[in-house]
PDB file of N, CA and C in Angstrom:
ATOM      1  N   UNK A   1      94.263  44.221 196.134  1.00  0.00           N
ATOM      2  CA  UNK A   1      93.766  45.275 195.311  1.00  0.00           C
ATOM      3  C   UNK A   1      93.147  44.754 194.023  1.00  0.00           C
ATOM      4  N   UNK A   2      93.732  43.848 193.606  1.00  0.00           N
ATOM      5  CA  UNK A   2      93.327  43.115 192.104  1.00  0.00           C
ATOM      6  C   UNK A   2      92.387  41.852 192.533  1.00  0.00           C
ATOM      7  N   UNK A   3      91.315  41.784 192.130  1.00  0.00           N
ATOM      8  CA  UNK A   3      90.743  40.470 192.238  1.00  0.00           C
ATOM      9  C   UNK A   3      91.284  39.222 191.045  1.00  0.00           C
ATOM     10  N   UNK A   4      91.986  38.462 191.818  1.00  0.00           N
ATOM     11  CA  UNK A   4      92.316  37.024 190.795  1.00  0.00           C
ATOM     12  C   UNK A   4      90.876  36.803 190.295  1.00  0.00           C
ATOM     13  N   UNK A   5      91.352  35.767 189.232  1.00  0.00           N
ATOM     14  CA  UNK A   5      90.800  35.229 188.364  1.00  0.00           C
ATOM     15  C   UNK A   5      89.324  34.522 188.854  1.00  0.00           C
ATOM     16  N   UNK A   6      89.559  33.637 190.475  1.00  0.00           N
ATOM     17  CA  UNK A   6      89.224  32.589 190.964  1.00  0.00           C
ATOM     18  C   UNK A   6      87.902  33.051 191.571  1.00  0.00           C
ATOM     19  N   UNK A   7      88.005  34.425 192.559  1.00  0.00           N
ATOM     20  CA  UNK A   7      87.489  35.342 192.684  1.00  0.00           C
ATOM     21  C   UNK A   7      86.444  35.360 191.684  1.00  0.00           C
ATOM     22  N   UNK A   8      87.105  36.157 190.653  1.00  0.00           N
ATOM     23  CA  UNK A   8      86.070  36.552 189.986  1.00  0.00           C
ATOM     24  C   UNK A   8      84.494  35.756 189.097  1.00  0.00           C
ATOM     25  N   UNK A   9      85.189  34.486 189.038  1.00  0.00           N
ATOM     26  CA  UNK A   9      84.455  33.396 188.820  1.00  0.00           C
ATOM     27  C   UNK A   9      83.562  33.010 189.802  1.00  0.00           C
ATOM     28  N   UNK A  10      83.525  33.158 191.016  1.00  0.00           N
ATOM     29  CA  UNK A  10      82.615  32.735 192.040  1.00  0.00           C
ATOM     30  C   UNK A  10      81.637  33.616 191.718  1.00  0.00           C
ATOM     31  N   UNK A  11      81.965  35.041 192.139  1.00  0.00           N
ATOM     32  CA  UNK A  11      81.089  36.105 192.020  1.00  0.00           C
ATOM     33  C   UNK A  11      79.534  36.402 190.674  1.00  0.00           C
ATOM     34  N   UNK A  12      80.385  35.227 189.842  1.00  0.00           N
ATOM     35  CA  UNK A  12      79.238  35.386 188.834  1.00  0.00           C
ATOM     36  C   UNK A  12      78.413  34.206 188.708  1.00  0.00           C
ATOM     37  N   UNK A  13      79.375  33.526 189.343  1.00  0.00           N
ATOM     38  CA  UNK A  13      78.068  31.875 189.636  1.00  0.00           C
ATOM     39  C   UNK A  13      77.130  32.383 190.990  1.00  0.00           C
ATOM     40  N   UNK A  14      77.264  33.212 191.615  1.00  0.00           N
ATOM     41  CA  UNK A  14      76.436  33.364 192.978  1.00  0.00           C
ATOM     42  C   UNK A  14      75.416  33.772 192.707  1.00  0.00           C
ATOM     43  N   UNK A  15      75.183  35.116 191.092  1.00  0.00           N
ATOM     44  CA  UNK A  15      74.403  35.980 190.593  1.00  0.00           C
ATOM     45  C   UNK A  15      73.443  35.119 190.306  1.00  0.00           C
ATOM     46  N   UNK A  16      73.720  33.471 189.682  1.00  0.00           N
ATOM     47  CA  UNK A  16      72.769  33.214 188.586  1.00  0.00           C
ATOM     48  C   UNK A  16      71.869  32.230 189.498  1.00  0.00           C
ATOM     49  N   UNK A  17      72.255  32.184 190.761  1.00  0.00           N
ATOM     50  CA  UNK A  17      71.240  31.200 191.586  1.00  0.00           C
ATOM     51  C   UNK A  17      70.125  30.105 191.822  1.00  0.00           C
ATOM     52  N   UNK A  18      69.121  30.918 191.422  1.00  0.00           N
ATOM     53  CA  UNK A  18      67.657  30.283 191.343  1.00  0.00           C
ATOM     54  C   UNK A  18      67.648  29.314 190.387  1.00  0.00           C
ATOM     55  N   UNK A  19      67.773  29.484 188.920  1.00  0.00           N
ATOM     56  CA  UNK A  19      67.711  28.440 187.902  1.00  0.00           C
ATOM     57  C   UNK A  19      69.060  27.365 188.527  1.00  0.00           C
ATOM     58  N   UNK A  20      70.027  27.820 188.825  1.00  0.00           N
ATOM     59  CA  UNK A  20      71.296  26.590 189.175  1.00  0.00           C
ATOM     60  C   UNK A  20      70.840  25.665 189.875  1.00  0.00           C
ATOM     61  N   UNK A  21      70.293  26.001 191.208  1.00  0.00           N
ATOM     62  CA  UNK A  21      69.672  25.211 192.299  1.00  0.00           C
ATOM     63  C   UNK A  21      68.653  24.525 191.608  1.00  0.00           C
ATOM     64  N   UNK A  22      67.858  25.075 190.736  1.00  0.00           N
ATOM     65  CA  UNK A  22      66.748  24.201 190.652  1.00  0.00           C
ATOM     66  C   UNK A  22      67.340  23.003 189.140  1.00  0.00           C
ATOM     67  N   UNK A  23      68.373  23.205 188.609  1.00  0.00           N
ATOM     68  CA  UNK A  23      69.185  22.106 187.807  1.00  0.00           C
ATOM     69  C   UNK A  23      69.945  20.975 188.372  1.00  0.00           C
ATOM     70  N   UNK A  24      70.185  21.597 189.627  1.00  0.00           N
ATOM     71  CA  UNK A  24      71.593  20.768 190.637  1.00  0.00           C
ATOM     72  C   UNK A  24      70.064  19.271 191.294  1.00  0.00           C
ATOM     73  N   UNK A  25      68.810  20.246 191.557  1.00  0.00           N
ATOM     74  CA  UNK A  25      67.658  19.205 192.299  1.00  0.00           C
ATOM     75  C   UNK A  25      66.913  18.483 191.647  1.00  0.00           C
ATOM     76  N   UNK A  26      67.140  18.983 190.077  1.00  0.00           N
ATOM     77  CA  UNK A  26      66.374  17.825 188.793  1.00  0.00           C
ATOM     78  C   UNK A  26      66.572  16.678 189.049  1.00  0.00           C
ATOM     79  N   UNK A  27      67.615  16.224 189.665  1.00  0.00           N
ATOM     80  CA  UNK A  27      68.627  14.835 188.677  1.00  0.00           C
ATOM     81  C   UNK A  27      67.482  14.309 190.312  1.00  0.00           C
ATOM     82  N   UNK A  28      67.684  14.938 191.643  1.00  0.00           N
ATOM     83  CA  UNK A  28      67.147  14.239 192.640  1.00  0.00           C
ATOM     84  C   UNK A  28      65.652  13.971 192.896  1.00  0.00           C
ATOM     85  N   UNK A  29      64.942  15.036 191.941  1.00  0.00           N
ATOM     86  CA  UNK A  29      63.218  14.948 191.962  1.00  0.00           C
ATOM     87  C   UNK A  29      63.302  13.707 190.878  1.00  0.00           C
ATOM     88  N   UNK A  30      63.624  13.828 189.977  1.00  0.00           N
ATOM     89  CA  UNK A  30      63.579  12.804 188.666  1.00  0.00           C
ATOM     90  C   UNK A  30      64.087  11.304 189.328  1.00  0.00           C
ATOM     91  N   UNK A  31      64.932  10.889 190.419  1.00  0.00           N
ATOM     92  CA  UNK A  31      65.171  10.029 191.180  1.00  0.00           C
ATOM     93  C   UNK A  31      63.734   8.721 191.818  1.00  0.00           C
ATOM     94  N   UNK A  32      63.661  10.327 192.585  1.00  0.00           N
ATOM     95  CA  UNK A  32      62.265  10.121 193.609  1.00  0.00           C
ATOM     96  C   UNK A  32      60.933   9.668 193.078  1.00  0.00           C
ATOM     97  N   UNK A  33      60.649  10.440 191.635  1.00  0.00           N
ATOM     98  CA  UNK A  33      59.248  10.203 190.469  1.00  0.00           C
ATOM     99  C   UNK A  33      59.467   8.647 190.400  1.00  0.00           C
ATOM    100  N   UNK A  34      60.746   8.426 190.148  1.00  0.00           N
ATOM    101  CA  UNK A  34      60.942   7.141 189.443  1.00  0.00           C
ATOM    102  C   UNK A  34      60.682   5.909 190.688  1.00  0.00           C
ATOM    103  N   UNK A  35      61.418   6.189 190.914  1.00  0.00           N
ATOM    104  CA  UNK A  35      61.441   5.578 192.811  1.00  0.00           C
ATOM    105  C   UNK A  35      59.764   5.032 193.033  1.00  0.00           C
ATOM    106  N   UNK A  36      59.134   6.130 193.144  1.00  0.00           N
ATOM    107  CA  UNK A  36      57.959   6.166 193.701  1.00  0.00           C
ATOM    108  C   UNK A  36      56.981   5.114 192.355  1.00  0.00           C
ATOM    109  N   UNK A  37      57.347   5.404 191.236  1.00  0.00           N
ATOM    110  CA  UNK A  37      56.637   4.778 190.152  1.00  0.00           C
ATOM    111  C   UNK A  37      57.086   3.181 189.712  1.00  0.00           C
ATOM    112  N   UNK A  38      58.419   3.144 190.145  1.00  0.00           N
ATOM    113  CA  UNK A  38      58.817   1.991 189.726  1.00  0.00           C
ATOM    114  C   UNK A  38      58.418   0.658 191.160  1.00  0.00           C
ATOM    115  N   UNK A  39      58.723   1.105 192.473  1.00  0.00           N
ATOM    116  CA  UNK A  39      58.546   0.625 193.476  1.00  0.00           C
ATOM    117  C   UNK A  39      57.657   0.787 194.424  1.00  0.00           C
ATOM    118  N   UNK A  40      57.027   2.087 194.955  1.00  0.00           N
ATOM    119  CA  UNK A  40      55.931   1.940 196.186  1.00  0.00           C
ATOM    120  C   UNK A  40      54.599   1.740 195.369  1.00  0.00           C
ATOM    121  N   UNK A  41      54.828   2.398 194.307  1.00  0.00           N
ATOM    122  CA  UNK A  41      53.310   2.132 194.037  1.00  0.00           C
ATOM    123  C   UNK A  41      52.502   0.698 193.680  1.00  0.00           C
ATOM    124  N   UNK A  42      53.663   0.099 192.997  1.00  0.00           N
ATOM    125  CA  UNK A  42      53.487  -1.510 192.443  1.00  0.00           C
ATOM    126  C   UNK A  42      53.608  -2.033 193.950  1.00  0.00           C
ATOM    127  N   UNK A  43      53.954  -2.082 194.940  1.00  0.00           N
ATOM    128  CA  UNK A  43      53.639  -2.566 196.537  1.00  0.00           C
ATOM    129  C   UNK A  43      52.915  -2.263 197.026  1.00  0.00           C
ATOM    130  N   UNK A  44      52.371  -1.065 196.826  1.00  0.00           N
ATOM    131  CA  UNK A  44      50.794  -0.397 197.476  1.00  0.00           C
ATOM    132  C   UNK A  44      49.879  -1.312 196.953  1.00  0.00           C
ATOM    133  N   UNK A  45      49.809  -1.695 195.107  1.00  0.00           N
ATOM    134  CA  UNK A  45      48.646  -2.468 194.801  1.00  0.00           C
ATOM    135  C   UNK A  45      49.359  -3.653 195.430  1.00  0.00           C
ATOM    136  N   UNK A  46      49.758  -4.633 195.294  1.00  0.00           N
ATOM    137  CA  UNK A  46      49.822  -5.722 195.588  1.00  0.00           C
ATOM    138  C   UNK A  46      49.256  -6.371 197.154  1.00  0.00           C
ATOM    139  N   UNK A  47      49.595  -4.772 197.781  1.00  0.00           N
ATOM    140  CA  UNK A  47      49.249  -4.779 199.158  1.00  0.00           C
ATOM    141  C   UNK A  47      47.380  -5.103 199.346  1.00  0.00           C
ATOM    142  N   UNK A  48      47.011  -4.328 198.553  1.00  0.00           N
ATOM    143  CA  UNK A  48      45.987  -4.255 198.255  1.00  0.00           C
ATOM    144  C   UNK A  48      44.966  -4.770 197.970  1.00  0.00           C
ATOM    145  N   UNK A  49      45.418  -5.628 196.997  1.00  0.00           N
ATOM    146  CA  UNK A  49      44.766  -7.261 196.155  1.00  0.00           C
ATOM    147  C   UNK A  49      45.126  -8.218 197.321  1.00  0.00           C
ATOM    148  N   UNK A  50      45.946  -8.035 198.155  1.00  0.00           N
ATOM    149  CA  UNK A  50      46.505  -9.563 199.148  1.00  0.00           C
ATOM    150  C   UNK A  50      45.359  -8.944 200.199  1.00  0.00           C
ATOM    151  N   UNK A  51      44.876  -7.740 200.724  1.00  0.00           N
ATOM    152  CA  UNK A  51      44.145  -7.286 201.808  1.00  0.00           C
ATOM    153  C   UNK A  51      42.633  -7.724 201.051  1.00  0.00           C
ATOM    154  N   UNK A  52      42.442  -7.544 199.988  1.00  0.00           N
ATOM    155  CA  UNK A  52      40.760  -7.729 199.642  1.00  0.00           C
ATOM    156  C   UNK A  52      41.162  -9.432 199.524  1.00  0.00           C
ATOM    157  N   UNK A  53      41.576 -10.002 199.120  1.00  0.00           N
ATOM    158  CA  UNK A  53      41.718 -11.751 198.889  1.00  0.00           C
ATOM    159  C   UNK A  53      41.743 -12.117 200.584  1.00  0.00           C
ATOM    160  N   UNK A  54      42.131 -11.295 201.738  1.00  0.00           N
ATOM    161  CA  UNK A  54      41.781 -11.955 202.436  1.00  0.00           C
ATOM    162  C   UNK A  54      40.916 -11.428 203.471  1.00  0.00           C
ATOM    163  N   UNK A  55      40.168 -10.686 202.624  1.00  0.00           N
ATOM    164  CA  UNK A  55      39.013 -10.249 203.590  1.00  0.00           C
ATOM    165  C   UNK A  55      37.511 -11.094 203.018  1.00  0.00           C
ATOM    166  N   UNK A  56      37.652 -11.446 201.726  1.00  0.00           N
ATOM    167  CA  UNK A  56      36.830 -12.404 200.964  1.00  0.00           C
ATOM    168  C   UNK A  56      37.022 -13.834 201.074  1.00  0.00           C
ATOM    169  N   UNK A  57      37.660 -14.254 202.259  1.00  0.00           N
ATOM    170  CA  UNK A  57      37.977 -15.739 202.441  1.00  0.00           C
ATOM    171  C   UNK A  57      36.389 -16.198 202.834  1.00  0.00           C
ATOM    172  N   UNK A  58      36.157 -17.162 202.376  1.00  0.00           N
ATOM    173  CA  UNK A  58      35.041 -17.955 202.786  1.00  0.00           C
ATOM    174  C   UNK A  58      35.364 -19.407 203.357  1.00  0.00           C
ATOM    175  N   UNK A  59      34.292 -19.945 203.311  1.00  0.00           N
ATOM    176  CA  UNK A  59      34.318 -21.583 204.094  1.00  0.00           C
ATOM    177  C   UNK A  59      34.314 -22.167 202.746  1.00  0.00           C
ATOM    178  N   UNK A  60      35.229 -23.294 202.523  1.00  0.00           N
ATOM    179  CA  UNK A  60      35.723 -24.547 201.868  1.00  0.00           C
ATOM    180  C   UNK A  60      36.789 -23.751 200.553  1.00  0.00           C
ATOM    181  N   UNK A  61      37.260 -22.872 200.603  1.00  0.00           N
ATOM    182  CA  UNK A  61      38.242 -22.345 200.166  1.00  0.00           C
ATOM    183  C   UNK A  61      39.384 -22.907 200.405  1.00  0.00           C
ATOM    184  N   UNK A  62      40.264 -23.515 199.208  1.00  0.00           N
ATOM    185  CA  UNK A  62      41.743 -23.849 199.339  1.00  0.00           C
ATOM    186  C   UNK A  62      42.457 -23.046 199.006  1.00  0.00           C
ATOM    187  N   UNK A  63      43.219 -22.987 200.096  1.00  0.00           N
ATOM    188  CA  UNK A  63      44.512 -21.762 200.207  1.00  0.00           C
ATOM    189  C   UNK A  63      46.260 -22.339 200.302  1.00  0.00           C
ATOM    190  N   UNK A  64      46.885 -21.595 200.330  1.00  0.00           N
ATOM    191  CA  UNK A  64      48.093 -21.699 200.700  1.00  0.00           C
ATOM    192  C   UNK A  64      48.631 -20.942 201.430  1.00  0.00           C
ATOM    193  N   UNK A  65      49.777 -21.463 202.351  1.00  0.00           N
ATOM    194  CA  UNK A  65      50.187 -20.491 203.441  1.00  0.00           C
ATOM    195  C   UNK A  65      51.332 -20.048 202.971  1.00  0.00           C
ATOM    196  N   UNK A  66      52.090 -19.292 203.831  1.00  0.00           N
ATOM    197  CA  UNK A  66      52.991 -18.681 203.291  1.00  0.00           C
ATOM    198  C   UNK A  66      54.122 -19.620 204.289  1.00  0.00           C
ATOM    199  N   UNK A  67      53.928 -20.469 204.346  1.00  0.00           N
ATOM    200  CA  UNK A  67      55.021 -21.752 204.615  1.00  0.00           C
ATOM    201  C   UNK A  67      54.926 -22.852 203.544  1.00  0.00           C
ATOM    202  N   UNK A  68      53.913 -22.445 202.746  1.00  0.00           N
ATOM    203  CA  UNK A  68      53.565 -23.535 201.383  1.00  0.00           C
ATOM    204  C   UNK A  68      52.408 -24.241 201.982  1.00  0.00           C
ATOM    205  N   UNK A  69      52.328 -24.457 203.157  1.00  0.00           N
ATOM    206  CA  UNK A  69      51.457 -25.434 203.924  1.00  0.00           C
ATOM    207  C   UNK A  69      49.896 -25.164 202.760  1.00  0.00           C
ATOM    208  N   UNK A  70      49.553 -26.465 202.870  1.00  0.00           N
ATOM    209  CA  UNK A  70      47.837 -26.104 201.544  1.00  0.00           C
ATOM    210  C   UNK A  70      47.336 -26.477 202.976  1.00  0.00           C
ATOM    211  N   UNK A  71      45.594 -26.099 202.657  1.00  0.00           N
ATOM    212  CA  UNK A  71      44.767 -26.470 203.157  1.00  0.00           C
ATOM    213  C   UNK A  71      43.439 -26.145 203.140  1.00  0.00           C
ATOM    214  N   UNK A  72      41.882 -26.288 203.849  1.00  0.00           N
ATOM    215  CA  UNK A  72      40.920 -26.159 203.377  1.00  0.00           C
ATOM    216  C   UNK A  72      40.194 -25.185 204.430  1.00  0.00           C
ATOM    217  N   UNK A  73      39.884 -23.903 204.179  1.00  0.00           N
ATOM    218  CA  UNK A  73      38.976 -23.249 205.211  1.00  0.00           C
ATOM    219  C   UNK A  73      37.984 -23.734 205.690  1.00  0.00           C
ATOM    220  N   UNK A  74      37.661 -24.341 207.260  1.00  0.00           N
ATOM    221  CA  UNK A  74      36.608 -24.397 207.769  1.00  0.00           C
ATOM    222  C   UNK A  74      36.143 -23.557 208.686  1.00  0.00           C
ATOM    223  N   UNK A  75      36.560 -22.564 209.206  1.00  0.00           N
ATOM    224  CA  UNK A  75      35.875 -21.710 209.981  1.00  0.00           C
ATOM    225  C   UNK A  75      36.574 -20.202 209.914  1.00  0.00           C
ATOM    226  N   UNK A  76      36.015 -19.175 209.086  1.00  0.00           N
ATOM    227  CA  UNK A  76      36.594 -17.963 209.466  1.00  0.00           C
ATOM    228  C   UNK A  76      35.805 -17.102 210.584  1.00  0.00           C
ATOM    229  N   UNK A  77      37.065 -16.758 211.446  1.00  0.00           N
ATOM    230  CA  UNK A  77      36.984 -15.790 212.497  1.00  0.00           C
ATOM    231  C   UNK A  77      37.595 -14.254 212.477  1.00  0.00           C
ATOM    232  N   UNK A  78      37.626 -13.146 212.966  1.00  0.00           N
ATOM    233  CA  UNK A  78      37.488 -11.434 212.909  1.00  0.00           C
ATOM    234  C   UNK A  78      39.275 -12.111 212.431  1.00  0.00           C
ATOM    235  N   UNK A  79      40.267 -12.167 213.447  1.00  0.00           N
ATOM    236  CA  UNK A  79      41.575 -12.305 212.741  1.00  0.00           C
ATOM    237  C   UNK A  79      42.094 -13.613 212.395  1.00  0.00           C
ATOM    238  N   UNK A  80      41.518 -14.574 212.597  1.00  0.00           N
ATOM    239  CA  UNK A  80      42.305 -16.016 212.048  1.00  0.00           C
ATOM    240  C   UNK A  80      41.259 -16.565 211.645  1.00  0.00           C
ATOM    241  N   UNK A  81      41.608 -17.824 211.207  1.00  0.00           N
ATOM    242  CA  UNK A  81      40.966 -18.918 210.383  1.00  0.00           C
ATOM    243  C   UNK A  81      41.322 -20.269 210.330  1.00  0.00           C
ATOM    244  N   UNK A  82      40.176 -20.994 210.613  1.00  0.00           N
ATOM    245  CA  UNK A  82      40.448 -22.653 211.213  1.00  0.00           C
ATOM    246  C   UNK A  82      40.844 -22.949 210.015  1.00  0.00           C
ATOM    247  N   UNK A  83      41.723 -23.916 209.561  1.00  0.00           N
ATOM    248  CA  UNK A  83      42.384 -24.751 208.846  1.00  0.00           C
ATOM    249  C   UNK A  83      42.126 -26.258 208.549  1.00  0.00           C
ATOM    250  N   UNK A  84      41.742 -26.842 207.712  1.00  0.00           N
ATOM    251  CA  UNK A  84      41.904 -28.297 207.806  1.00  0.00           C
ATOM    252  C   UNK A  84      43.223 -28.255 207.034  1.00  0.00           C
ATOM    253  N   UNK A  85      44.116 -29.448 207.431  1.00  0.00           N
ATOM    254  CA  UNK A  85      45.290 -29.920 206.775  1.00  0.00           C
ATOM    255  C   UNK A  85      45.398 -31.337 206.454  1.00  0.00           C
ATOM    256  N   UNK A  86      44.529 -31.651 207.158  1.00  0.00           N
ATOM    257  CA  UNK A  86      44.762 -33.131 207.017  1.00  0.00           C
ATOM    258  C   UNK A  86      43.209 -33.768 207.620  1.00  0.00           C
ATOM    259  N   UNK A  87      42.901 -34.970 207.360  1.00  0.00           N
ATOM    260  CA  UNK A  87      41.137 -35.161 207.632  1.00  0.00           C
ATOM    261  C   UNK A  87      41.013 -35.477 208.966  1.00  0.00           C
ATOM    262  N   UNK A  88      40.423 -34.211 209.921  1.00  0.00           N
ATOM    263  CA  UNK A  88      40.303 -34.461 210.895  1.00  0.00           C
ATOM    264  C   UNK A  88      40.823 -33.993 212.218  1.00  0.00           C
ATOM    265  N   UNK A  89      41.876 -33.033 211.359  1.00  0.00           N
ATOM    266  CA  UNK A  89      43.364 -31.789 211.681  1.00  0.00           C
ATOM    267  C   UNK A  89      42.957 -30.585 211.266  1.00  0.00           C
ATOM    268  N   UNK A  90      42.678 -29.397 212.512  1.00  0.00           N
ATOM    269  CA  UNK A  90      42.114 -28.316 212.109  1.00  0.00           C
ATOM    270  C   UNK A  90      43.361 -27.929 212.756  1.00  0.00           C
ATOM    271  N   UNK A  91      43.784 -26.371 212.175  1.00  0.00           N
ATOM    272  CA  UNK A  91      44.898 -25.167 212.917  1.00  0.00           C
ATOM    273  C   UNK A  91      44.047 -24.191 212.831  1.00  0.00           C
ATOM    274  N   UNK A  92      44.389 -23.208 213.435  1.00  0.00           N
ATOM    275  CA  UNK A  92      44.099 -21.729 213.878  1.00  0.00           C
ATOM    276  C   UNK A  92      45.664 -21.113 212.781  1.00  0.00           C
ATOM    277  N   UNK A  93      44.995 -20.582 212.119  1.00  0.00           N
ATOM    278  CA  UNK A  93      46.118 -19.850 211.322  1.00  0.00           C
ATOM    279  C   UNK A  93      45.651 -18.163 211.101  1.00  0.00           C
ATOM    280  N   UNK A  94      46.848 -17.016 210.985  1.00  0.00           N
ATOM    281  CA  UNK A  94      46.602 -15.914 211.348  1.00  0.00           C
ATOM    282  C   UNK A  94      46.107 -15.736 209.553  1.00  0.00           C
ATOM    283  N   UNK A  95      44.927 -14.940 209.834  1.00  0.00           N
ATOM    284  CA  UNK A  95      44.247 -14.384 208.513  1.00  0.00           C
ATOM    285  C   UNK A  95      45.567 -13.977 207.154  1.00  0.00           C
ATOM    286  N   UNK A  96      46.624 -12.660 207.948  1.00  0.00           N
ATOM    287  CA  UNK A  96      47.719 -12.151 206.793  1.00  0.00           C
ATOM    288  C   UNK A  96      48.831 -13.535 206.450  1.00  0.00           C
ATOM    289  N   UNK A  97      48.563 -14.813 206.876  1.00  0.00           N
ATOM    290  CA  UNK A  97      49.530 -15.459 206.879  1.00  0.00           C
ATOM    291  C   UNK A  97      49.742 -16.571 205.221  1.00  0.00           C
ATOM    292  N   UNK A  98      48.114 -15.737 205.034  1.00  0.00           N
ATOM    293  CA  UNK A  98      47.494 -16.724 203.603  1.00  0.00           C
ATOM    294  C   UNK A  98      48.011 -15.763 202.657  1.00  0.00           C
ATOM    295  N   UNK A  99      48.902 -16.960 201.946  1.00  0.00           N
ATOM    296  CA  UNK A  99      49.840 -15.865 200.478  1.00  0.00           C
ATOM    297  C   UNK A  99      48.385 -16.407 199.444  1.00  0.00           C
ATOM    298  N   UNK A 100      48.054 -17.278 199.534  1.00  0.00           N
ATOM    299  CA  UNK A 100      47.067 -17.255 197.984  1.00  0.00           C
ATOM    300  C   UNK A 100      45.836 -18.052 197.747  1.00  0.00           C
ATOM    301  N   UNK A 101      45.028 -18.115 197.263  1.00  0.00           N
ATOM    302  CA  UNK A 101      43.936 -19.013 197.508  1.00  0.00           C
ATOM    303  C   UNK A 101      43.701 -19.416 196.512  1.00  0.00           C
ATOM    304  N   UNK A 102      43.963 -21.414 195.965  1.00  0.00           N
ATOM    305  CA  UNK A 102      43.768 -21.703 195.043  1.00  0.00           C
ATOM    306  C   UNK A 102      42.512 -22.071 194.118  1.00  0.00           C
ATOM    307  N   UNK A 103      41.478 -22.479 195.229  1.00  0.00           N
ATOM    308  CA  UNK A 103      40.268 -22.674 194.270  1.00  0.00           C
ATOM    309  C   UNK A 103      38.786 -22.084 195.383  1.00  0.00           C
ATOM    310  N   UNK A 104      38.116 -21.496 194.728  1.00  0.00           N
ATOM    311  CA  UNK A 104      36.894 -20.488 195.609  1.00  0.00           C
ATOM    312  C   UNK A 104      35.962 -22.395 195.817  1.00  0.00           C
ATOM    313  N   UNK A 105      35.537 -21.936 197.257  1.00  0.00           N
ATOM    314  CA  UNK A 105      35.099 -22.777 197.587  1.00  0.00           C
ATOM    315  C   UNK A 105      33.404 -22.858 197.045  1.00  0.00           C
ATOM    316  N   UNK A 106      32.700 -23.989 196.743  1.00  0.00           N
ATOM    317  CA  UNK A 106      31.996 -23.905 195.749  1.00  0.00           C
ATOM    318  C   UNK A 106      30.204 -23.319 196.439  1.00  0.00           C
ATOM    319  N   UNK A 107      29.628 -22.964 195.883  1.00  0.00           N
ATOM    320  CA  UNK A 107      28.346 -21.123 196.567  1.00  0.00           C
ATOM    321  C   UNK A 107      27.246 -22.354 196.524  1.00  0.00           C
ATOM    322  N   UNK A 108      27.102 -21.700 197.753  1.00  0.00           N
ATOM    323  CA  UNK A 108      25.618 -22.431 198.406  1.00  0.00           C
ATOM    324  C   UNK A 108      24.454 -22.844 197.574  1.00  0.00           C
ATOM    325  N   UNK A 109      23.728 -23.999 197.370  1.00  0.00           N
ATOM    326  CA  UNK A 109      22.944 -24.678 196.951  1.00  0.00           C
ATOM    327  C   UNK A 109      21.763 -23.382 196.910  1.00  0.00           C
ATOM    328  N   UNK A 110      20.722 -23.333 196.237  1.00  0.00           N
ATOM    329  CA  UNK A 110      19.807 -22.331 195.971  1.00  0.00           C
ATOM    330  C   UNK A 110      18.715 -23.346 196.744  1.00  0.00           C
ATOM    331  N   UNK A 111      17.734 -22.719 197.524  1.00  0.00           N
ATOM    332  CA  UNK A 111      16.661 -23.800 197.819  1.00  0.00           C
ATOM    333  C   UNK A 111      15.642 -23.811 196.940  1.00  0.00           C
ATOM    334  N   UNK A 112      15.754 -24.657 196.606  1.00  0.00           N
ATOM    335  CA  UNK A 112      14.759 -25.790 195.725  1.00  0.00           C
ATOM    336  C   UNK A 112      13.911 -26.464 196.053  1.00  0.00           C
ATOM    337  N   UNK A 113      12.715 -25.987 196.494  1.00  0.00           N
ATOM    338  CA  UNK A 113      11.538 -26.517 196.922  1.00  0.00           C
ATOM    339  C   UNK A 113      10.710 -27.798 196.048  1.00  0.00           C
ATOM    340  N   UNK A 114      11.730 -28.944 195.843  1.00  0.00           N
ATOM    341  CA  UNK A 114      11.127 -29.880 195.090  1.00  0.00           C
ATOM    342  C   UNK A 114      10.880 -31.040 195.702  1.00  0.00           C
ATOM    343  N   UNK A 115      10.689 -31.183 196.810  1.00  0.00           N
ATOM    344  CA  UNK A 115      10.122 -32.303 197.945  1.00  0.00           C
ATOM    345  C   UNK A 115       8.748 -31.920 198.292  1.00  0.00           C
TER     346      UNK A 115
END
């Protein structure tokens, strides 16, 4: 017949709903912003800069692999790229396998019609 105390306390947290829910999901959107700002996005670029560096590989470019292995581009192909490692030692190495490229290999002579 009497509603306890305990009761009656529910009944008025049920009323106030909409704003509660959307206080209880702050703490988890404010999570996610951060999440997304602190981590995918700084991996999206990086992704990014490593995809254009190796779509701009040229011939006599020194690179590094992502085994450390150095070496000198002599032939790029659609997904890999011939390797010199040693004089006279070419590999077939997979294009994504190049973490960095240390020095741009040096741009074609201009013709110079001086003969």
């Amino acid at each position: 017949m009497f509603a306890t105390p305990a009761f009656a306390q529910t009944a008025g947290a049920a009323a106030a709903g909409p704003q509660d829910m959307i206080l209880q999901f702050l703490p988890l959107i404010l999570l996610v912003v951060l999440f997304y700002f602190l981590m995918i996005r700084p991996q999206q670029r990086r992704m990014k800069a490593h995809q254009k560096m190796v779509a701009e590989l040229k011939r006599g470019d020194q690179v590094v692999l992502s085994s450390g292995m150095l070496g000198k581009v002599v032939r790029v192909e659609d997904k890999e790229v011939g390797l010199e490692i040693a004089t006279g030692v070419t590999v077939k190495v997979i294009r994504t396998m190049i973490s960095e490229v240390r020095v741009r290999g040096e741009p074609a002579p201009a013709n110079d019609s001086k003969s």
